[in-house]
C-alpha atoms as a PDB file:
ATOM      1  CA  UNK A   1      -7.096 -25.871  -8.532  1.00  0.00           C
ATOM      2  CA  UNK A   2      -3.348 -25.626  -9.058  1.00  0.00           C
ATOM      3  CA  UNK A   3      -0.794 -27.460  -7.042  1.00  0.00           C
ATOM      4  CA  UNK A   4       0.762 -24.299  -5.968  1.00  0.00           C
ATOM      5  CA  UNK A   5      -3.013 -23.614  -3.824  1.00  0.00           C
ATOM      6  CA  UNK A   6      -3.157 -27.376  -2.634  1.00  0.00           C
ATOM      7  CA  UNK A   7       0.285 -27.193  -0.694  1.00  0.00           C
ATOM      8  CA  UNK A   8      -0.137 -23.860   1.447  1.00  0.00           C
ATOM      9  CA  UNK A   9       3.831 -24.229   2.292  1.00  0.00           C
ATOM     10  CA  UNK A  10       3.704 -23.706   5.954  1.00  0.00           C
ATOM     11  CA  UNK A  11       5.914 -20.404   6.757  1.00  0.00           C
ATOM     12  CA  UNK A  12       7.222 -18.608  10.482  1.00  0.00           C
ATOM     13  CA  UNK A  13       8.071 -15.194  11.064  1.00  0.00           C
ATOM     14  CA  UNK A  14       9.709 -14.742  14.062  1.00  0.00           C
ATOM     15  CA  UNK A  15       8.481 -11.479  15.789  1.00  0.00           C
ATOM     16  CA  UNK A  16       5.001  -9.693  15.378  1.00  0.00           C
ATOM     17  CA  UNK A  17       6.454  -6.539  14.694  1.00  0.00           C
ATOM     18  CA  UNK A  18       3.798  -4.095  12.527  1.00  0.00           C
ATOM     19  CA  UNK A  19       5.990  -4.855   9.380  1.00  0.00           C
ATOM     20  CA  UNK A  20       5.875  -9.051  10.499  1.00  0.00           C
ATOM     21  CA  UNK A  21       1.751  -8.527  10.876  1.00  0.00           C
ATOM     22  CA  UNK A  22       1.608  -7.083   7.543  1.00  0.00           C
ATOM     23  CA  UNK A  23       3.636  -9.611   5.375  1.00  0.00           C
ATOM     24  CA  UNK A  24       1.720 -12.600   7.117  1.00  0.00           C
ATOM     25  CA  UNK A  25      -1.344 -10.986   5.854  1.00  0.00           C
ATOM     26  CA  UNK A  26       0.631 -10.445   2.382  1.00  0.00           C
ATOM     27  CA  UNK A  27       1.917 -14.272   2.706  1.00  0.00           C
ATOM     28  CA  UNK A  28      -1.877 -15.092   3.639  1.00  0.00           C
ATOM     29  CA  UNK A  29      -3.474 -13.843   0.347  1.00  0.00           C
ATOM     30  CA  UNK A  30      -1.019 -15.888  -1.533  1.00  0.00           C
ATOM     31  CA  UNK A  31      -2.334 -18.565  -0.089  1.00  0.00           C
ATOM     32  CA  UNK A  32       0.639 -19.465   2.554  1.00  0.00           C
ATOM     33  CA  UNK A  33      -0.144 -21.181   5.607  1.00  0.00           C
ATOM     34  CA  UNK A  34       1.776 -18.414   8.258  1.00  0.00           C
ATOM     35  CA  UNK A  35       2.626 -18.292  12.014  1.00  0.00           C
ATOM     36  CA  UNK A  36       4.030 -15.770  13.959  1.00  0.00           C
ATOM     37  CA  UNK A  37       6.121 -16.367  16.755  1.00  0.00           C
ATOM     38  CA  UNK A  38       5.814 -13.671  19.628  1.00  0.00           C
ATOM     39  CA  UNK A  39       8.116 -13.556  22.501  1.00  0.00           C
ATOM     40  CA  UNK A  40       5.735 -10.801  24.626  1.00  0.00           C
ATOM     41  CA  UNK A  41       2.118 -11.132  25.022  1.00  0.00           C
ATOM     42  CA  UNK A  42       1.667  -8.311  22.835  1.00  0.00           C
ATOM     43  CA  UNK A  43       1.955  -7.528  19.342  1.00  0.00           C
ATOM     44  CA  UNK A  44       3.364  -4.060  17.573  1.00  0.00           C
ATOM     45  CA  UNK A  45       6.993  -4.230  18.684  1.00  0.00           C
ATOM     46  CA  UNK A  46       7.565  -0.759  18.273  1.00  0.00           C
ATOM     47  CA  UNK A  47       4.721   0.568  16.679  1.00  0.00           C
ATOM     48  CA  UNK A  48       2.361  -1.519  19.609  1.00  0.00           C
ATOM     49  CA  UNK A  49      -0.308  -0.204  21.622  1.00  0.00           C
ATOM     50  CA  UNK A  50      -2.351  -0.085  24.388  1.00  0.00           C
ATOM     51  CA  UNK A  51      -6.469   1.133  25.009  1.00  0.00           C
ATOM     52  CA  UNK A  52      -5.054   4.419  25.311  1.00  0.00           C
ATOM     53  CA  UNK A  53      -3.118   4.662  22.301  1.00  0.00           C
ATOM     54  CA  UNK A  54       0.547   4.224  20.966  1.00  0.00           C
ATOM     55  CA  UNK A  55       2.880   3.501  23.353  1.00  0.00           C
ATOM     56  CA  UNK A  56       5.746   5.128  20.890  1.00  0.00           C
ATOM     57  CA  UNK A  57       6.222   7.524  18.456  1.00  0.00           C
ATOM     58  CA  UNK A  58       4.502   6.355  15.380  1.00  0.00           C
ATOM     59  CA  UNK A  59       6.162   8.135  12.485  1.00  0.00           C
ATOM     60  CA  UNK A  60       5.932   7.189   8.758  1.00  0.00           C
ATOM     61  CA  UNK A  61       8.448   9.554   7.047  1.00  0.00           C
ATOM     62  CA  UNK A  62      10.665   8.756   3.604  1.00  0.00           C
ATOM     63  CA  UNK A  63      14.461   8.816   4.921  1.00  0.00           C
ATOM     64  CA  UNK A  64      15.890   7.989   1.700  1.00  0.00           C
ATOM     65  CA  UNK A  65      15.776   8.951  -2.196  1.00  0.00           C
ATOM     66  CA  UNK A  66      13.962   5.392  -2.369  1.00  0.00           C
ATOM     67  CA  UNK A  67      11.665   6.067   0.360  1.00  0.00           C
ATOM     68  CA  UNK A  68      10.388   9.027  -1.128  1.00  0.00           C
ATOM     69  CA  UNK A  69       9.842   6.906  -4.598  1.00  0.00           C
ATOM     70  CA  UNK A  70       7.220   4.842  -2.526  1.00  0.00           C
ATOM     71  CA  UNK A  71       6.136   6.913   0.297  1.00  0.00           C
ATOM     72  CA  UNK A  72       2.473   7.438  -1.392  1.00  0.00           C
ATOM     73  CA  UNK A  73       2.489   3.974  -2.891  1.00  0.00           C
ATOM     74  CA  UNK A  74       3.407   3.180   0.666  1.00  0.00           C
ATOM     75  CA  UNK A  75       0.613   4.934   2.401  1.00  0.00           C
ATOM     76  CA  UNK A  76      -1.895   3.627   0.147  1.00  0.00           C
ATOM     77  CA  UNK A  77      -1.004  -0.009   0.854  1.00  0.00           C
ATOM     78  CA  UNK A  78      -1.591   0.326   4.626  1.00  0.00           C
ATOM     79  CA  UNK A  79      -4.872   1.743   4.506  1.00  0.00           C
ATOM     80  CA  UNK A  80      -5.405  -1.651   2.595  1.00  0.00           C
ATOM     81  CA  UNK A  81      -4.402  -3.416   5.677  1.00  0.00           C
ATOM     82  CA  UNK A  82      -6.167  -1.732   7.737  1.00  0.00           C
ATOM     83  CA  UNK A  83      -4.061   1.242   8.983  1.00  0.00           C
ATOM     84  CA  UNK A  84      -5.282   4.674   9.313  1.00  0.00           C
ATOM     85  CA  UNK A  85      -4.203   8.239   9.271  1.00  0.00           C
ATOM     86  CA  UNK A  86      -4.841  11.572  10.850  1.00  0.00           C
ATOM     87  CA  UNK A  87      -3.138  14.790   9.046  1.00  0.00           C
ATOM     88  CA  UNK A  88      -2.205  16.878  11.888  1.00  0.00           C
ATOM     89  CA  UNK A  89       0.607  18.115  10.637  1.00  0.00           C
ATOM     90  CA  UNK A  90       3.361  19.153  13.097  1.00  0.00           C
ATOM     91  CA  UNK A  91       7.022  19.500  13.088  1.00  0.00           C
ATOM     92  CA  UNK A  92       8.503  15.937  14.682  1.00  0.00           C
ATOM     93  CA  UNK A  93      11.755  14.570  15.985  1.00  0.00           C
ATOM     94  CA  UNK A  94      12.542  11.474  13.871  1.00  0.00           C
ATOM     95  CA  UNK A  95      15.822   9.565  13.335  1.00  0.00           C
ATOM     96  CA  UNK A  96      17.919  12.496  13.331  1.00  0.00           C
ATOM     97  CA  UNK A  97      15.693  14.910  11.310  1.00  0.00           C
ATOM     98  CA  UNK A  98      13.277  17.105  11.764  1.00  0.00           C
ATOM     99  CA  UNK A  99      10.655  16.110   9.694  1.00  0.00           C
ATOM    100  CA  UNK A 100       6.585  16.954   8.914  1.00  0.00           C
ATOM    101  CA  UNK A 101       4.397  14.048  10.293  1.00  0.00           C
ATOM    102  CA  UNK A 102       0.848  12.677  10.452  1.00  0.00           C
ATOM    103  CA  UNK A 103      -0.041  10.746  13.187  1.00  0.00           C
ATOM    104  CA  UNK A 104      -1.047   6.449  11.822  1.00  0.00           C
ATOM    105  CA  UNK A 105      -3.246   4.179  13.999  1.00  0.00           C
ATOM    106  CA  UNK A 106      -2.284   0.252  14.100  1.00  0.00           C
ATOM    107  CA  UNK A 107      -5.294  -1.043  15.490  1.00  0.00           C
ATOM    108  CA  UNK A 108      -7.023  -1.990  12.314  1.00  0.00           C
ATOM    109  CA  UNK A 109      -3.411  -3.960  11.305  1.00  0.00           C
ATOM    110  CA  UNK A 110      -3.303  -5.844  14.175  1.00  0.00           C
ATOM    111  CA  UNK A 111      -7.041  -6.517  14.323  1.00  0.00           C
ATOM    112  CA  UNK A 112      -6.833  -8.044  10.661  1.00  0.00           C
ATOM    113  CA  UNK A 113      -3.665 -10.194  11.616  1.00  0.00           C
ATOM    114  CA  UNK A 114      -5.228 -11.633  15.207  1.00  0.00           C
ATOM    115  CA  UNK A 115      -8.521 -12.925  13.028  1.00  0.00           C
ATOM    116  CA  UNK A 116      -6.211 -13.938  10.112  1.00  0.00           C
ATOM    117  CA  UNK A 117      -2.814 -15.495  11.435  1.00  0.00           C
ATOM    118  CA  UNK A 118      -1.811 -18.022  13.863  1.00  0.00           C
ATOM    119  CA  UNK A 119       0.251 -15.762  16.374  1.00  0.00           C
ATOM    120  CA  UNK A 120       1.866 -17.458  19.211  1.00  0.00           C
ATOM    121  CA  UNK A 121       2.458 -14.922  22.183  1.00  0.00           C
ATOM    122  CA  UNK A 122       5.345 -15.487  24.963  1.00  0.00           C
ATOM    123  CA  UNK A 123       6.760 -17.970  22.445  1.00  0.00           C
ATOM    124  CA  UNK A 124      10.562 -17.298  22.948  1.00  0.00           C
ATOM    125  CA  UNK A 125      12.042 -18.958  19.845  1.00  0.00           C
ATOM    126  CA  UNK A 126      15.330 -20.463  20.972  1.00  0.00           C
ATOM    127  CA  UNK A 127      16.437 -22.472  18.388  1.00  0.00           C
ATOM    128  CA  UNK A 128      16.509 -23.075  14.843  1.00  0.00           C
ATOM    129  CA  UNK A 129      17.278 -25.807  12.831  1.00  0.00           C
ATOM    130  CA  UNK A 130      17.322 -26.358   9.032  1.00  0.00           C
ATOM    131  CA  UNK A 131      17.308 -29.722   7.594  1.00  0.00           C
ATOM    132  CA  UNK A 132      16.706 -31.353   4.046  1.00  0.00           C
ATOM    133  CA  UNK A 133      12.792 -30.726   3.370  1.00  0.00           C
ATOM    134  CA  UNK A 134      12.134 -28.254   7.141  1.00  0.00           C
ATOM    135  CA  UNK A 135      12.869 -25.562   9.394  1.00  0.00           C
ATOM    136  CA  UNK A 136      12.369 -26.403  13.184  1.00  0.00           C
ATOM    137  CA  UNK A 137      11.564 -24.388  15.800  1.00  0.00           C
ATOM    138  CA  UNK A 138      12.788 -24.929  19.461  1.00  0.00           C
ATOM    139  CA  UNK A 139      12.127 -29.136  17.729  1.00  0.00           C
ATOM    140  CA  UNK A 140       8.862 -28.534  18.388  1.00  0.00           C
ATOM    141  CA  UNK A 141       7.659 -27.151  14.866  1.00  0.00           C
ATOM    142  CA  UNK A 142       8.378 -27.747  11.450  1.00  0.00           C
ATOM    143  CA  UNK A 143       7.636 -25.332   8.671  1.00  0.00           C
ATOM    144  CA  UNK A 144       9.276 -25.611   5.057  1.00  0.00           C
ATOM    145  CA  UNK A 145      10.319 -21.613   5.373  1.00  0.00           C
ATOM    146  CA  UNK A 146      11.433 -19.285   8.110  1.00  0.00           C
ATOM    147  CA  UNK A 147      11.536 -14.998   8.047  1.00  0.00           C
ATOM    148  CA  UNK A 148      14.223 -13.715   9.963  1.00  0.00           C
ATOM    149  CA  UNK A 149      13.941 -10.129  10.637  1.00  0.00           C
ATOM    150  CA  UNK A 150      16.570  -7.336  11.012  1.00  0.00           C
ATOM    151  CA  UNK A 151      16.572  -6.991  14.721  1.00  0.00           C
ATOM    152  CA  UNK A 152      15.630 -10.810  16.135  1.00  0.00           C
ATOM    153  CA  UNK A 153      18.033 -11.363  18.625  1.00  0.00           C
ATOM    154  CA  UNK A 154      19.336 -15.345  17.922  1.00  0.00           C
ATOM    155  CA  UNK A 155      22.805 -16.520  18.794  1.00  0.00           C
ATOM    156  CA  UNK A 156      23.167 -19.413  16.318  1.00  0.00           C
ATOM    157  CA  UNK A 157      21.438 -21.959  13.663  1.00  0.00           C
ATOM    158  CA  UNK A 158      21.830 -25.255  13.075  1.00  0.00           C
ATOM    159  CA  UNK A 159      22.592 -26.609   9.513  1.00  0.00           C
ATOM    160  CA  UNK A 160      21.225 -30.468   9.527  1.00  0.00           C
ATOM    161  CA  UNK A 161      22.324 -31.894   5.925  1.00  0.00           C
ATOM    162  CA  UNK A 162      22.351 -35.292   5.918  1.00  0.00           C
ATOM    163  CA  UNK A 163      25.410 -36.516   8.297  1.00  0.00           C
ATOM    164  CA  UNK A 164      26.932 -32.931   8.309  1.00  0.00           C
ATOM    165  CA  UNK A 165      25.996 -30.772  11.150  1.00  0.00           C
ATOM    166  CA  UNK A 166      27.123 -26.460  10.425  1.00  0.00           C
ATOM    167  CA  UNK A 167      26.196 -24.005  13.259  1.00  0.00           C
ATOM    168  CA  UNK A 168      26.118 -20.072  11.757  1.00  0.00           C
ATOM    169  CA  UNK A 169      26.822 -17.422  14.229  1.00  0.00           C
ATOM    170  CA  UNK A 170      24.181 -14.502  14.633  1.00  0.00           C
ATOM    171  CA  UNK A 171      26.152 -11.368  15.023  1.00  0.00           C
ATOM    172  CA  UNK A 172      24.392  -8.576  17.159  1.00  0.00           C
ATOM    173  CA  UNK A 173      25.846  -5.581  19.266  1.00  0.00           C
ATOM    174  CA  UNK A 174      23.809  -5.619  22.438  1.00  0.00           C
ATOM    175  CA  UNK A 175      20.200  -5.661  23.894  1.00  0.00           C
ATOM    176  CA  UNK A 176      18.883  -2.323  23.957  1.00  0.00           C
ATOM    177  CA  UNK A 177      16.726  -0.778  26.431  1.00  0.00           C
ATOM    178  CA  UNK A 178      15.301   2.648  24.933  1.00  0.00           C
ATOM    179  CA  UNK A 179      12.725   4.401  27.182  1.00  0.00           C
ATOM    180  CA  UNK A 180      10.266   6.369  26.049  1.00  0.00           C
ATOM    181  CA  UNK A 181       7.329   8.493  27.399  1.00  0.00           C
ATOM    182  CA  UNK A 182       3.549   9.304  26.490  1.00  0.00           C
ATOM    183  CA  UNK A 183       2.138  12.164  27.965  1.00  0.00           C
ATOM    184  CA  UNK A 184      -1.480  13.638  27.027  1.00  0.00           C
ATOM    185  CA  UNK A 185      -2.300  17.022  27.749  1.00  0.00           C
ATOM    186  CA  UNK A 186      -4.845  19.701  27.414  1.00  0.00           C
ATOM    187  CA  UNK A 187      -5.181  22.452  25.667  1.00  0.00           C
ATOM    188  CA  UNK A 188      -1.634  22.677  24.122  1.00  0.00           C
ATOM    189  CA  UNK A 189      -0.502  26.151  22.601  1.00  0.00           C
ATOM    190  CA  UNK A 190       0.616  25.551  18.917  1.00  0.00           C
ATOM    191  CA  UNK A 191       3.961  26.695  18.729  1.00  0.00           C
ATOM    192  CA  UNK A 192       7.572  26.465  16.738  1.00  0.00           C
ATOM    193  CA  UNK A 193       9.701  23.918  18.858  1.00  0.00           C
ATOM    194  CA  UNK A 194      13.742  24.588  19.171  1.00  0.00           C
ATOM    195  CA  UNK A 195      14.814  20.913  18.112  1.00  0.00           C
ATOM    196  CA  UNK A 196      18.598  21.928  19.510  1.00  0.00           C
ATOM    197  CA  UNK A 197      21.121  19.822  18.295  1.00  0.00           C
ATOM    198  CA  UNK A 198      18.051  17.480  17.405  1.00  0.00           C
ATOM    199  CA  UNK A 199      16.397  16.720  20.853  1.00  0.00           C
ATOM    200  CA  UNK A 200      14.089  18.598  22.396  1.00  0.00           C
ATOM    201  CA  UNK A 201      14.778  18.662  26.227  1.00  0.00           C
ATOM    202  CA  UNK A 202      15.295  15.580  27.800  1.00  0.00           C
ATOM    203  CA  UNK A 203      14.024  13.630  24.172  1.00  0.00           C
ATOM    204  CA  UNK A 204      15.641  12.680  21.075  1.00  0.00           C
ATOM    205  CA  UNK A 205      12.072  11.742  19.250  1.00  0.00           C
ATOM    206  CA  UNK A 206       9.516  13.495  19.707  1.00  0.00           C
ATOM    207  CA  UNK A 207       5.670  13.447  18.097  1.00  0.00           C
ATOM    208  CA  UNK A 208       2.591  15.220  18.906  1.00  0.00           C
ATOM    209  CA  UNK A 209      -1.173  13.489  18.206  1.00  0.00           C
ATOM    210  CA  UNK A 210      -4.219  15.729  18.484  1.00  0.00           C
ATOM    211  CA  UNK A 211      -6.819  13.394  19.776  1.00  0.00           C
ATOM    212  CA  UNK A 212      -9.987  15.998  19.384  1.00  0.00           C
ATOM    213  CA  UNK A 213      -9.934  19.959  19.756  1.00  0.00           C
ATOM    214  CA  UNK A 214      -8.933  20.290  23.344  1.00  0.00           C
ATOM    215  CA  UNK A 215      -6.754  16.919  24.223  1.00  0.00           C
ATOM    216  CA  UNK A 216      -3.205  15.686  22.829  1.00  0.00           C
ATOM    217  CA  UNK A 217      -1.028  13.010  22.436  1.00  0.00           C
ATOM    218  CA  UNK A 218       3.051  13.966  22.761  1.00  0.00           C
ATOM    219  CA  UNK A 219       4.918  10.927  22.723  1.00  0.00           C
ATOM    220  CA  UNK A 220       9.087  10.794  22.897  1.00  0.00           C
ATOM    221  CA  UNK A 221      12.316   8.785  23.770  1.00  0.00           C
ATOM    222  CA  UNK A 222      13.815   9.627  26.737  1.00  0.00           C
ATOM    223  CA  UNK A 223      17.806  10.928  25.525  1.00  0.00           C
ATOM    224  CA  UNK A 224      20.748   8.289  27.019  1.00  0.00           C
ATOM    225  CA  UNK A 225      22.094  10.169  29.946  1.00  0.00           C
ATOM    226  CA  UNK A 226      18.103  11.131  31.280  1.00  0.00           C
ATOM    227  CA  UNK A 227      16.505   7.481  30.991  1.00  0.00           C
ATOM    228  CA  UNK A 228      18.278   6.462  34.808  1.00  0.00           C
ATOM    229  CA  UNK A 229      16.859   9.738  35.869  1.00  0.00           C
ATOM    230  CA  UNK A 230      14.160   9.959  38.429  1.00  0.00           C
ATOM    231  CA  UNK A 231      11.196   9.791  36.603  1.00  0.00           C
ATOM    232  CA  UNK A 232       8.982  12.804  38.030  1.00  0.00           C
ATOM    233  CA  UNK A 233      12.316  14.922  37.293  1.00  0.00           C
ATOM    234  CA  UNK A 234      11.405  14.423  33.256  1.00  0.00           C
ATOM    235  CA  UNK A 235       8.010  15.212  33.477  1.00  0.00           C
ATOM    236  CA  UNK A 236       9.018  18.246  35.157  1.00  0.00           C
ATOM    237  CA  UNK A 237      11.586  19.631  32.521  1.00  0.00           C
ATOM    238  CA  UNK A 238       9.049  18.553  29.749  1.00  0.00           C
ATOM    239  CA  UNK A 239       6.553  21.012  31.727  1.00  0.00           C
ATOM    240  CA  UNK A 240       9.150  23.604  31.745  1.00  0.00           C
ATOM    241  CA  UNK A 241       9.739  23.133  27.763  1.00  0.00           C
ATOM    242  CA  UNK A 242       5.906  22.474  26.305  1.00  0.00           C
ATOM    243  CA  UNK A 243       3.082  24.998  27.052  1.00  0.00           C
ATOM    244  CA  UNK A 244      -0.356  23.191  27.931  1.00  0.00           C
ATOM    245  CA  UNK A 245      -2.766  23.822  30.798  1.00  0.00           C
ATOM    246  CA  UNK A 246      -2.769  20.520  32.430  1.00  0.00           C
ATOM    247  CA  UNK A 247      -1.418  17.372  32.353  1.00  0.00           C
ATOM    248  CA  UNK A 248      -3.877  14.270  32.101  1.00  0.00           C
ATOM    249  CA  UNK A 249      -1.783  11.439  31.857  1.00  0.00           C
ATOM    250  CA  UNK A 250       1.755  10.189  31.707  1.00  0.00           C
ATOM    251  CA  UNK A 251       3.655   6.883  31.041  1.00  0.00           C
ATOM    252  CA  UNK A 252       6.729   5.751  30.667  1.00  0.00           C
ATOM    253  CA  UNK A 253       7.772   2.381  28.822  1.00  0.00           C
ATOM    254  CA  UNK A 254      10.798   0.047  27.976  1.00  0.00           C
ATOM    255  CA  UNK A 255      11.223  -0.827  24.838  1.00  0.00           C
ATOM    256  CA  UNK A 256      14.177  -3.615  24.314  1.00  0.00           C
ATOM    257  CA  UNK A 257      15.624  -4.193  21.084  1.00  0.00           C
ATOM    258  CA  UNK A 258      18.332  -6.568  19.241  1.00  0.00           C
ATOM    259  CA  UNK A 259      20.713  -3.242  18.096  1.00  0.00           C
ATOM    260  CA  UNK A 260      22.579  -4.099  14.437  1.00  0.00           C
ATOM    261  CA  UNK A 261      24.531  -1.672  13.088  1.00  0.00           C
ATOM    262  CA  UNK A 262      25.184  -1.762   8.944  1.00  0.00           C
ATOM    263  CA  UNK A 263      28.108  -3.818   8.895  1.00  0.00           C
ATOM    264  CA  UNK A 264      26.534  -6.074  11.135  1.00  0.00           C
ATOM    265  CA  UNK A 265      23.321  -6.148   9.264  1.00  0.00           C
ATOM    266  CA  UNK A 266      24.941  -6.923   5.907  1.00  0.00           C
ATOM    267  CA  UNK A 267      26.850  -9.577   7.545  1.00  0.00           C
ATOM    268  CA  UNK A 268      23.602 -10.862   9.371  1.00  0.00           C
ATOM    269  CA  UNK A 269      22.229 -11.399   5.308  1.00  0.00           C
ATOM    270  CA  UNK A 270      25.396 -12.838   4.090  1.00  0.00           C
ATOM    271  CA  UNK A 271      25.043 -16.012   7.157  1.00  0.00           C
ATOM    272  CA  UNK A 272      21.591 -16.155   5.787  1.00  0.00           C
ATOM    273  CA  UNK A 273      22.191 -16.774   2.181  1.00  0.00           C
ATOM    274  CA  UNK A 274      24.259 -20.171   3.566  1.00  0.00           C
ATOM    275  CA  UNK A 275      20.799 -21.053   4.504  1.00  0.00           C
ATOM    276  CA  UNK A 276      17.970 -22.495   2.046  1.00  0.00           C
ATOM    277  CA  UNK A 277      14.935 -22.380   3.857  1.00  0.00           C
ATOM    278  CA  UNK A 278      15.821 -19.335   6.635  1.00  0.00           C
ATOM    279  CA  UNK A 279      15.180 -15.578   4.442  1.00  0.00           C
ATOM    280  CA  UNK A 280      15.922 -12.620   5.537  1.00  0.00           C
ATOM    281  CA  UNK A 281      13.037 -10.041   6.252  1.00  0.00           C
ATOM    282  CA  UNK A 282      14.314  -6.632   5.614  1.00  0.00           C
ATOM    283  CA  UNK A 283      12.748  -4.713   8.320  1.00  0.00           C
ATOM    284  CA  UNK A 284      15.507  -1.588   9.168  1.00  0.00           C
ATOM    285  CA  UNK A 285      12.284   0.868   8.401  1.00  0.00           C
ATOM    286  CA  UNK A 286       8.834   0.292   7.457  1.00  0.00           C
ATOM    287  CA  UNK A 287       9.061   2.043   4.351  1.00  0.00           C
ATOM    288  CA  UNK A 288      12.030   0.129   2.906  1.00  0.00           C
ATOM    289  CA  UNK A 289      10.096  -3.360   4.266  1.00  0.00           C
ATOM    290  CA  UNK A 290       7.780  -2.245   1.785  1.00  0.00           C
ATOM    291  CA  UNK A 291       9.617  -1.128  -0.762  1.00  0.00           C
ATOM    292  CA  UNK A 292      12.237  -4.424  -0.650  1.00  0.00           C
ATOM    293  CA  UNK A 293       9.579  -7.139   0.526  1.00  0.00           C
ATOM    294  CA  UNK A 294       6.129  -6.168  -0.992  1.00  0.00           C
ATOM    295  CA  UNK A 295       7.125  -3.965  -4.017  1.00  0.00           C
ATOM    296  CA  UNK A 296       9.909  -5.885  -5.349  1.00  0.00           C
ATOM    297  CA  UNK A 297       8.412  -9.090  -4.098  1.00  0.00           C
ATOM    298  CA  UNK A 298      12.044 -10.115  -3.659  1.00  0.00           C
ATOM    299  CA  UNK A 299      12.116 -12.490  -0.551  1.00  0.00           C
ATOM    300  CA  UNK A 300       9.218 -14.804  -2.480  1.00  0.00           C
ATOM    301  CA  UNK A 301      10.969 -15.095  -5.726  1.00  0.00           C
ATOM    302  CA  UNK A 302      13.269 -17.908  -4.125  1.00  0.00           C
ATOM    303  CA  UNK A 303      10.097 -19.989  -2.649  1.00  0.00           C
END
């Protein structure tokens, strides 16, 4: 056995975020010893779940020439690790484009990574600090290399090196609270949406799921000036847009986020590279985690 398999250098990734979940399994097959920290008790960020289904939109889509280069690549990896999809076409509100989409289920993904990987839940990682041969976390654990993802909100870290003591700023815009809504319904009438000025009523995402012939899925965010409205008064103008017999279910949910724009981002990597044993773990969409982490294999070739 090689020396490379005896060590099992002991990595973090901070945040179980779908893309986080898959590169601890990737991490886990090259035989790294990986933990997740998880601030919530569950795991997805915003491709999570609950027993009735995705709590968000869950859109796989190429964006960019580079995307498109790897979208089937892409899609074959995840069934790999466990992720499934359902081709019911239909058009879809997505990042400022209307777009074609199939609907993906995470379960399998996060099923792999709770039997696999050592995930801490309601683990709010406060601090980190790099010194000669470790990376602490909070002082409480020591791993040789740390992922930081795109939108981990952390205000500084600590620079140990012998008798000289650095702290790096994080930069970050805000916490964001996005709310978005899952509705099923049955019996909805197929039919050609009017995506005005890219929203659909009160939504500026918006997915459907057909869960069998008579039941389905819409799920959508909620646009800026309707998330403080009164809940019921959503619903309502949703009814009045979408034509379905009867409503089964609705929910609404928060979903707060660390917002980066790209300056910020690219300034967020250039702290990072002062850093020896914190990388960055490009996560702005899953298809270009793939294509930058997995397919180019670029954050490993420094470990």
């Amino acid at each position: 056995m090689s020396l490379y398999k005896k060590l099992k250098p002991k990595i973090a990734i901070i945040g179980a975020s779908a893309p986080a979940c898959i590169y601890a399994l990737y991490l886990k097959k090259k035989n790294f010893d990986v933990t997740i920290f998880e601030g919530s008790s569950s795991i997805g960020g915003a491709w999570s779940f609950d027993r009735f289904g995705p709590k968000f939109s869950n859109i796989i889509y190429p964006l960019t020439a580079n995307e498109k280069k790897i979208f089937k690549r892409s899609i074959n990896f995840l069934k790999n690790y466990g992720v499934r999809f359902k081709n019911n076409f239909s058009k879809s509100l997505f990042s400022k484009k209307i777009v074609d989409s199939n609907s993906c289920d995470f379960k399998g993904l996060y099923n792999l990574a709770k039997k696999k990987i050592k995930i801490k839940k309601n683990y709010q990682v406060k601090s980190i600090v790099e010194k000669e041969n470790s990376v602490l976390i909070n002082n409480q654990y020591s791993f040789k290399y740390i992922f930081f993802p795109t939108y981990i909100k952390l205000k500084t870290i600590k620079i140990v090196n012998k008798k000289i003591v650095k702290n790096i700023r994080i930069p970050f815009l805000k916490m964001n609270k996005a709310l978005h809504m899952r509705i099923v319904v049955s019996n909805l009438k197929k039919e050609s949406y009017n995506f005005k000025d890219l929203t659909l009523g009160p939504l500026d995402r918006f997915q459907i799921i057909n869960l069998n012939k008579s039941l389905s899925q819409i799920n959508g965010r909620v646009l800026l000036n309707w998330k403080n409205k009164d809940k019921k008064k959503i619903l309502q103008k949703i009814c009045e847009i979408i034509n379905f017999k009867k409503m089964i279910s609705s929910n609404f949910f928060v979903y707060r986020s660390c917002i980066r724009d790209d300056k910020q981002i690219k300034l967020l990597k250039k702290k990072l590279k002062e850093t020896k044993k914190i990388k960055y773990l490009e996560t702005f969409t899953l298809l270009e985690f793939l294509r930058i982490n997995i397919f180019n294999n670029s954050p490993l070739k420094s470990l």
